[in-house]
C-alpha atoms as a PDB file:
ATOM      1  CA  UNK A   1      88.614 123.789 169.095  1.00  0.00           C
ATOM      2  CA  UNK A   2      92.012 125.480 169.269  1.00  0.00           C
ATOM      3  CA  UNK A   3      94.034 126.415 172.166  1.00  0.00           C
ATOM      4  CA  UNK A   4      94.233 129.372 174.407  1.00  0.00           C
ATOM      5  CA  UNK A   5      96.443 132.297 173.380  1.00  0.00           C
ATOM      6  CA  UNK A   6      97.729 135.232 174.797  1.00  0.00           C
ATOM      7  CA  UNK A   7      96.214 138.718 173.971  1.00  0.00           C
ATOM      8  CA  UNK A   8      96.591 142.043 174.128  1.00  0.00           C
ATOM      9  CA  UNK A   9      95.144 144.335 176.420  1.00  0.00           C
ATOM     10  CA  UNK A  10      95.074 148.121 175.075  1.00  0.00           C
ATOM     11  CA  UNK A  11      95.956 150.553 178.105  1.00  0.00           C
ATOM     12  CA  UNK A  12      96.544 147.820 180.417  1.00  0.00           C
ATOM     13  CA  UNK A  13     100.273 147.477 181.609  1.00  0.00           C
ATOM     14  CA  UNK A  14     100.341 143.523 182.790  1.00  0.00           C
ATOM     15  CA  UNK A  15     104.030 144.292 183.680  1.00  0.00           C
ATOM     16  CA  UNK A  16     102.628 146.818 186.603  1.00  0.00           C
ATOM     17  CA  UNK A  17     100.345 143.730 188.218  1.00  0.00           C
ATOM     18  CA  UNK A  18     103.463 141.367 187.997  1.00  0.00           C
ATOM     19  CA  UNK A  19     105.455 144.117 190.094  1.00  0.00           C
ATOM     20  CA  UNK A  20     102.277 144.156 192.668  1.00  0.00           C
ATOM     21  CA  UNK A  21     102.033 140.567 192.862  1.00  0.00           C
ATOM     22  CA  UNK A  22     105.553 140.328 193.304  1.00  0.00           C
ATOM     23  CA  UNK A  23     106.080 142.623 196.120  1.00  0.00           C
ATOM     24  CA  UNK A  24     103.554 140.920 198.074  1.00  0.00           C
ATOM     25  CA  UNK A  25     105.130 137.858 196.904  1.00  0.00           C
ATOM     26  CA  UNK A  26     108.216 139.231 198.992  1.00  0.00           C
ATOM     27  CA  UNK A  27     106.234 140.460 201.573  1.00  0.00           C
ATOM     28  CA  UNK A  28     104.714 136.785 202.475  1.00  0.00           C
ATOM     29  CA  UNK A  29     107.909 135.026 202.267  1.00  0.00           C
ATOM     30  CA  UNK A  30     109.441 137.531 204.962  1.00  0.00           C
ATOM     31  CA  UNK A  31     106.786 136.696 206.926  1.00  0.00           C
ATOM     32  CA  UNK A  32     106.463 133.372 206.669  1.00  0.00           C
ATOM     33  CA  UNK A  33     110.877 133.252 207.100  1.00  0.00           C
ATOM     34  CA  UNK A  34     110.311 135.761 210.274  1.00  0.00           C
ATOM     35  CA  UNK A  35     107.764 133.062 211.850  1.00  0.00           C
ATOM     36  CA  UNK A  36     110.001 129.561 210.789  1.00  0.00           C
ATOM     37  CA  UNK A  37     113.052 130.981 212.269  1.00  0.00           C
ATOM     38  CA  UNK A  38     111.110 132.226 215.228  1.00  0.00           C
ATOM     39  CA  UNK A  39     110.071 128.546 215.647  1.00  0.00           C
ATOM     40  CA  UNK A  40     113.002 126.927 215.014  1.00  0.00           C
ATOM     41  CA  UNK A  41     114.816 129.554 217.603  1.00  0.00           C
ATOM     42  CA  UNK A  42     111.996 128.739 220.525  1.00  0.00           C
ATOM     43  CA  UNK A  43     112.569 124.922 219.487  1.00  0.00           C
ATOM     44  CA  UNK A  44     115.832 125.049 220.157  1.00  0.00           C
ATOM     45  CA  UNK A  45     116.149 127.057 223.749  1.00  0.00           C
ATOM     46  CA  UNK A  46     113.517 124.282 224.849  1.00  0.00           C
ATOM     47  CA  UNK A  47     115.941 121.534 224.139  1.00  0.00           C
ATOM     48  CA  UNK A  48     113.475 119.739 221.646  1.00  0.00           C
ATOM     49  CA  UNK A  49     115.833 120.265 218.415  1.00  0.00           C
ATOM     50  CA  UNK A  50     119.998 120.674 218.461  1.00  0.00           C
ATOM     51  CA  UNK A  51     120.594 122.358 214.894  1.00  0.00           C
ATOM     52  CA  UNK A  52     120.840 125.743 213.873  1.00  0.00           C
ATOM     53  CA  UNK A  53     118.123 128.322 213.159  1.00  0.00           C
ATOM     54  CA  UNK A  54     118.930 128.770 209.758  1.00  0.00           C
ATOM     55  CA  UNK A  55     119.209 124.712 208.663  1.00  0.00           C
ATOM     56  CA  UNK A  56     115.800 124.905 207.111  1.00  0.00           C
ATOM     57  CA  UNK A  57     114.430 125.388 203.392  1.00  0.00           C
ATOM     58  CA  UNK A  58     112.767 128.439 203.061  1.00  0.00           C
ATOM     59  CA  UNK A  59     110.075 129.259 200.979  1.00  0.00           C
ATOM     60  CA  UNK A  60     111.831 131.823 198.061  1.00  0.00           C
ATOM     61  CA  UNK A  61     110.058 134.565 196.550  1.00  0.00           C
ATOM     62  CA  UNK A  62     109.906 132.702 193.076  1.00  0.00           C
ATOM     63  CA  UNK A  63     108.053 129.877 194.839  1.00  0.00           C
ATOM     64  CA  UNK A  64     105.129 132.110 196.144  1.00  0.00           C
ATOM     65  CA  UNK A  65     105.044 134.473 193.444  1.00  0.00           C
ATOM     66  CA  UNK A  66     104.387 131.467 191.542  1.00  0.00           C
ATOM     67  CA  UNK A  67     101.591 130.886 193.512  1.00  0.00           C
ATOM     68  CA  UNK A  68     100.272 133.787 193.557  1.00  0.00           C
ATOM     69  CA  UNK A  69     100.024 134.333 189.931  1.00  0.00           C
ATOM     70  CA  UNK A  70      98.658 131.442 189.428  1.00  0.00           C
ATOM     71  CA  UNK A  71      95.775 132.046 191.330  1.00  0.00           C
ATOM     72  CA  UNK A  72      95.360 135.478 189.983  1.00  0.00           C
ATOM     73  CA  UNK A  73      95.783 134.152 186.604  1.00  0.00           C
ATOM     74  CA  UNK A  74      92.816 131.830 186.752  1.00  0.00           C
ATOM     75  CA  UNK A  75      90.749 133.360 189.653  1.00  0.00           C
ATOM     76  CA  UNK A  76      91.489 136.294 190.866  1.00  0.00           C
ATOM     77  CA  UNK A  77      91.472 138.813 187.959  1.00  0.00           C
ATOM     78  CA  UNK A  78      87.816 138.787 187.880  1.00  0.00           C
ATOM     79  CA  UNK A  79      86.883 138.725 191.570  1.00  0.00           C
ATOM     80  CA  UNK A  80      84.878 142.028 192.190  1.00  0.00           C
ATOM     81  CA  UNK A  81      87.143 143.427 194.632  1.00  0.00           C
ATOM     82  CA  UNK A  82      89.539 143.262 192.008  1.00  0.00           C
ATOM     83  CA  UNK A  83      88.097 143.468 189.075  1.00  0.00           C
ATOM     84  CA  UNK A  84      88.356 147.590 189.363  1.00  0.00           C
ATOM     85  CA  UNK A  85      92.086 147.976 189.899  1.00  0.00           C
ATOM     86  CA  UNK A  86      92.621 145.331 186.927  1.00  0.00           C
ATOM     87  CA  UNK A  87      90.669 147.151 184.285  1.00  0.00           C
ATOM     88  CA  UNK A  88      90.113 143.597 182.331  1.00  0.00           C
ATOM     89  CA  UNK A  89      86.339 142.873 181.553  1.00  0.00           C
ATOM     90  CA  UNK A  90      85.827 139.281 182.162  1.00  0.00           C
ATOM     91  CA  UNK A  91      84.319 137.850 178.473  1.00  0.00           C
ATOM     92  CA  UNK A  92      84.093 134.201 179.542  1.00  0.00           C
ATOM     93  CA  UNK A  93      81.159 131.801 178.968  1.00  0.00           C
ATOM     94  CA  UNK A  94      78.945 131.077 176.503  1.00  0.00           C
ATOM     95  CA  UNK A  95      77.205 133.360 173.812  1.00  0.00           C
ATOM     96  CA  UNK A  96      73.907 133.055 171.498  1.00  0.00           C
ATOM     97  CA  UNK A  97      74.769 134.302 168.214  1.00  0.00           C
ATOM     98  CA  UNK A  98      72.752 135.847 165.584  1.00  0.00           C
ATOM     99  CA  UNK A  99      74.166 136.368 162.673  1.00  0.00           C
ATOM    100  CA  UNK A 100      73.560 137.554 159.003  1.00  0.00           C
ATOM    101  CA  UNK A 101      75.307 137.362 156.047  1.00  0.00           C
ATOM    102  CA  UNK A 102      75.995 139.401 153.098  1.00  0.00           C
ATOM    103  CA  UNK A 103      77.516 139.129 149.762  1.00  0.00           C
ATOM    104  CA  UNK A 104      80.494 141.712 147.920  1.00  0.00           C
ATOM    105  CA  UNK A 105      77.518 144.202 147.175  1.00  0.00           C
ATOM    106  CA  UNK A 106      76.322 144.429 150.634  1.00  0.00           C
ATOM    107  CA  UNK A 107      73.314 142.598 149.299  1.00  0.00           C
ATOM    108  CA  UNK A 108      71.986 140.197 152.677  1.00  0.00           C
ATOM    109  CA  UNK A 109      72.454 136.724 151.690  1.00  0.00           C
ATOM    110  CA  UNK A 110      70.976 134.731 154.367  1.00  0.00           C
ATOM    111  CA  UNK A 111      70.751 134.596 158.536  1.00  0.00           C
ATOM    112  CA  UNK A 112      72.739 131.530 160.527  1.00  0.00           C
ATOM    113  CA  UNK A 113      72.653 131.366 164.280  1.00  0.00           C
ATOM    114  CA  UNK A 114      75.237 129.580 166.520  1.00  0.00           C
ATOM    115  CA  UNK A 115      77.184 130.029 169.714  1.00  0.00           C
ATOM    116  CA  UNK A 116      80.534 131.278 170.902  1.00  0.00           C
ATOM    117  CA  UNK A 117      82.180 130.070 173.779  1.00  0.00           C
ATOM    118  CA  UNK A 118      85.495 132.093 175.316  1.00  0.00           C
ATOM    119  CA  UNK A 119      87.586 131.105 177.715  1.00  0.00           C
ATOM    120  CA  UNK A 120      89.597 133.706 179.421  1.00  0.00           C
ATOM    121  CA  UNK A 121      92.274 133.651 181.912  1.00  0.00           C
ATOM    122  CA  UNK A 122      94.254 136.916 182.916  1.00  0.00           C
ATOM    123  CA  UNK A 123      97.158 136.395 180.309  1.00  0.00           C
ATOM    124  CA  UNK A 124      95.432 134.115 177.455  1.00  0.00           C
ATOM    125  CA  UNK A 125      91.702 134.041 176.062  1.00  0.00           C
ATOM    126  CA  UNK A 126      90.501 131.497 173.483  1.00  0.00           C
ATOM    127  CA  UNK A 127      87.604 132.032 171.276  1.00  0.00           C
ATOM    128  CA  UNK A 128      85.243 129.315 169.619  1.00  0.00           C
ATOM    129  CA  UNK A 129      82.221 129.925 167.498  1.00  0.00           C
ATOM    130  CA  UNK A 130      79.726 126.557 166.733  1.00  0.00           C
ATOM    131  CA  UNK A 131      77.333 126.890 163.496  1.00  0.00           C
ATOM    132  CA  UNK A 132      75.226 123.737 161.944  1.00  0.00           C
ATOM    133  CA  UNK A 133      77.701 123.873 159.045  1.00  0.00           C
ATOM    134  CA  UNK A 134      81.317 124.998 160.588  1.00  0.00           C
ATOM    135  CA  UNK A 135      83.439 126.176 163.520  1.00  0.00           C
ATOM    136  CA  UNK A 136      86.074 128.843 164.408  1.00  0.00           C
ATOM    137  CA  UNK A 137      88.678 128.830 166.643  1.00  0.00           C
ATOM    138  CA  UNK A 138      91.011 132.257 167.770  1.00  0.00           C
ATOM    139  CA  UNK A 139      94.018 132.633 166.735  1.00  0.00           C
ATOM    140  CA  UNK A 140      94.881 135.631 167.828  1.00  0.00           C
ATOM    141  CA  UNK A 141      92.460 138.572 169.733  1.00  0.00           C
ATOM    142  CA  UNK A 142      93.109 141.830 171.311  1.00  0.00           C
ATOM    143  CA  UNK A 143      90.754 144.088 173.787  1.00  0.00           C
ATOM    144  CA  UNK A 144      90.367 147.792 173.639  1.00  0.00           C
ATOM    145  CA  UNK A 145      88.108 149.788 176.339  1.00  0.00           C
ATOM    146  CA  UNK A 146      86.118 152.505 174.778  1.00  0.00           C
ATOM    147  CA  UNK A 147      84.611 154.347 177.388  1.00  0.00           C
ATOM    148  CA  UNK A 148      80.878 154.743 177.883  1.00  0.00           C
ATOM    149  CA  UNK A 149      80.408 152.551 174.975  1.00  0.00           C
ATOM    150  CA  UNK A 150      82.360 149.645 176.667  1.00  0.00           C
ATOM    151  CA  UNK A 151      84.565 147.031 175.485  1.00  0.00           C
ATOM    152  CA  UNK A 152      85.604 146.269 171.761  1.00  0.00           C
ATOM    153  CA  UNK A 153      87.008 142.713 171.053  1.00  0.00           C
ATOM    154  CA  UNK A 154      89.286 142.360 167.840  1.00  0.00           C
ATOM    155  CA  UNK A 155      90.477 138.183 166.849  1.00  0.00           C
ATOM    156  CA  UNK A 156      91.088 137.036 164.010  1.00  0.00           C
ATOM    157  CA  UNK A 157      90.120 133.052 163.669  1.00  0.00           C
ATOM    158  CA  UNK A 158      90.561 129.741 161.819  1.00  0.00           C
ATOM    159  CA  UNK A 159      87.426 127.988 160.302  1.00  0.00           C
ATOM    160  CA  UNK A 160      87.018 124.588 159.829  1.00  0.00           C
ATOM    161  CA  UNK A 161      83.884 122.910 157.952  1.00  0.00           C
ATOM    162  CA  UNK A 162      82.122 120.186 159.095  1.00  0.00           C
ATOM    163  CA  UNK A 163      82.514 116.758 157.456  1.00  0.00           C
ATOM    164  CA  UNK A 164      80.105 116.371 154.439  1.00  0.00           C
ATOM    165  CA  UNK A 165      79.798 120.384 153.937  1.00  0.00           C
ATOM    166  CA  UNK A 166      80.776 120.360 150.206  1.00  0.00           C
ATOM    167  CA  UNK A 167      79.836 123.863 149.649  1.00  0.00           C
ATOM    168  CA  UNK A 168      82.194 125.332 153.085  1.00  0.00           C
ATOM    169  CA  UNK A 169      86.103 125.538 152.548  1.00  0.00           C
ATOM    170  CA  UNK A 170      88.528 126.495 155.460  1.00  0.00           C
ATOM    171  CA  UNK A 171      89.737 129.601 155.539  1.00  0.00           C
ATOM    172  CA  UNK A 172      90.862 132.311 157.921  1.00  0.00           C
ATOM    173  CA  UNK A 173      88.558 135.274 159.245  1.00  0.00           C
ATOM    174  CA  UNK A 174      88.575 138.547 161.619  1.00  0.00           C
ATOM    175  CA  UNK A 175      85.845 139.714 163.663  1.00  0.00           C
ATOM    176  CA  UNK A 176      85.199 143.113 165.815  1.00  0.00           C
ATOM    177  CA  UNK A 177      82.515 142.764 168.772  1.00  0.00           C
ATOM    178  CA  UNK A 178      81.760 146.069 170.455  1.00  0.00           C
ATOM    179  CA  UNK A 179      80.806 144.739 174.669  1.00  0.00           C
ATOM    180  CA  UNK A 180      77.935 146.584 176.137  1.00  0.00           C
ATOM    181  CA  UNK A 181      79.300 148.089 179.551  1.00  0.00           C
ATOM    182  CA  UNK A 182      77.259 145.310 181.160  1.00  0.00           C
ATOM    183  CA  UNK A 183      78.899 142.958 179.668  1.00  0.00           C
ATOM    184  CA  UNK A 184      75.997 140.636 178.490  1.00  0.00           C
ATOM    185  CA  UNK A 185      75.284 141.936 174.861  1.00  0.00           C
ATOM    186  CA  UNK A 186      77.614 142.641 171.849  1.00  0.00           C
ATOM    187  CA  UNK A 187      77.298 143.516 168.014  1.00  0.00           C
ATOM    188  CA  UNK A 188      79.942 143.317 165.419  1.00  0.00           C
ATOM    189  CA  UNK A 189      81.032 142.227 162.137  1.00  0.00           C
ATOM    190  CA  UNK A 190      83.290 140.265 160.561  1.00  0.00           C
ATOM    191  CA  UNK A 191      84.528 139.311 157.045  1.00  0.00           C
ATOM    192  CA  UNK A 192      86.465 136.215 155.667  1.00  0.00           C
ATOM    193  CA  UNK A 193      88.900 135.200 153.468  1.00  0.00           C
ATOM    194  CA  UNK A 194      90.691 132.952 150.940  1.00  0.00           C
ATOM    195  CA  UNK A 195      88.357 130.738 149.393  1.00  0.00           C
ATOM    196  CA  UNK A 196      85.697 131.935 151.178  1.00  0.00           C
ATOM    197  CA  UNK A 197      85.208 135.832 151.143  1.00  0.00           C
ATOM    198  CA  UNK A 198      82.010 136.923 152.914  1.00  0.00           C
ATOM    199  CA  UNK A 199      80.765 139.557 155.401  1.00  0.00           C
ATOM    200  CA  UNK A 200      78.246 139.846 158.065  1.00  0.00           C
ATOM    201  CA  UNK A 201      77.137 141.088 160.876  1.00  0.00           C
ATOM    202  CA  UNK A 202      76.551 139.338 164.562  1.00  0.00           C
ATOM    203  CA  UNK A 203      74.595 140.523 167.601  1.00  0.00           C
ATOM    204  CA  UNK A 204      75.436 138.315 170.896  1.00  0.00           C
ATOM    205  CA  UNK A 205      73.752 137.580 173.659  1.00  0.00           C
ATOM    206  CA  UNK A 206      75.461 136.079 177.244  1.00  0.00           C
ATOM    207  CA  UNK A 207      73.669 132.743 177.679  1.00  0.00           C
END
């Protein structure tokens, strides 16, 4: 199974959340600066400390932006609340897959079933596809809303056969899955190529 990767969002301007997350970022550590030196100044006119106010560490904006990102990176993105000010349909878990292929004359050459798992984060998704005979990984994987009709998923991928498949070769692929709005059904396609140059067609359901 490959690694995560980052991918595009169509529409979706990821440098407008970073400028959110890091005004609040400042906001927090202005707070939290207000309060310590507060402390550290009521500390002092009780006698219980003899240094100056400002002889502490602070907390910098980096640190909590930090912070913050990283929780919105792995959480937060896809918590209702914000889920409709993001604009980023949360794909994650596992899919059934139905699938059927075809040959160069668009003549159906046999069904295969299987499952995809994806794991998405904010910034990076990764994409992996089981079969009997083979499995894909992501390499690379963009999302584009289309309205009414929902979400369309583009990624291209690396397969891999499984050890004794004679017949299987690897070889690199790209795949298009249109998201119902409700996000637990898609149908695509997808082709391959290199050694290996087939089409099909896949219908997905959210397990």
């Amino acid at each position: 199974m490959g690694g995560q990767h980052e991918y595009s969002m169509v529409g979706h301007s990821r440098s407008r959340i970073g400028l959110y997350i890091a005004l609040v970022a400042g906001a927090i550590t202005s707070g939290i600066t207000v309060i310590i030196t507060w402390g550290m100044a009521w500390l002092k006119s009780k006698g219980y400390i003899d240094m100056p106010s400002v002889a502490f560490v602070p907390l910098t904006v980096t640190a909590v932006f930090g912070v913050l990102f990283f929780l919105f990176d792995r959480f937060a993105w896809k918590i209702f609340g914000f889920k409709a000010v993001v604009g980023v349909p949360d794909i994650s878990g596992e899919w059934k897959v139905a699938g059927k292929s075809y040959d160069t004359d668009n003549n159906p050459k046999y069904d295969w079933e299987g499952t995809i798992h994806i794991t998405q984060q904010y910034e990076r998704i990764s994409i992996a596809q089981g079969t009997n005979d083979s499995g894909s990984s992501s390499i690379s994987a963009a999302i584009i809303p289309e309205g009414i009709k929902g979400y369309r998923l583009i990624y291209s991928y690396r397969n891999d056969p499984k050890p004794g498949n004679k017949e299987l070769k690897k070889h690199i692929g790209h795949c298009e899955l249109l998201f119902a709005p409700d996000l637990n059904s898609a149908d695509g396609s997808y082709f391959n190529g290199g050694d290996r140059f087939t089409l099909g067609t896949m219908k997905l359901e959210r397990v």
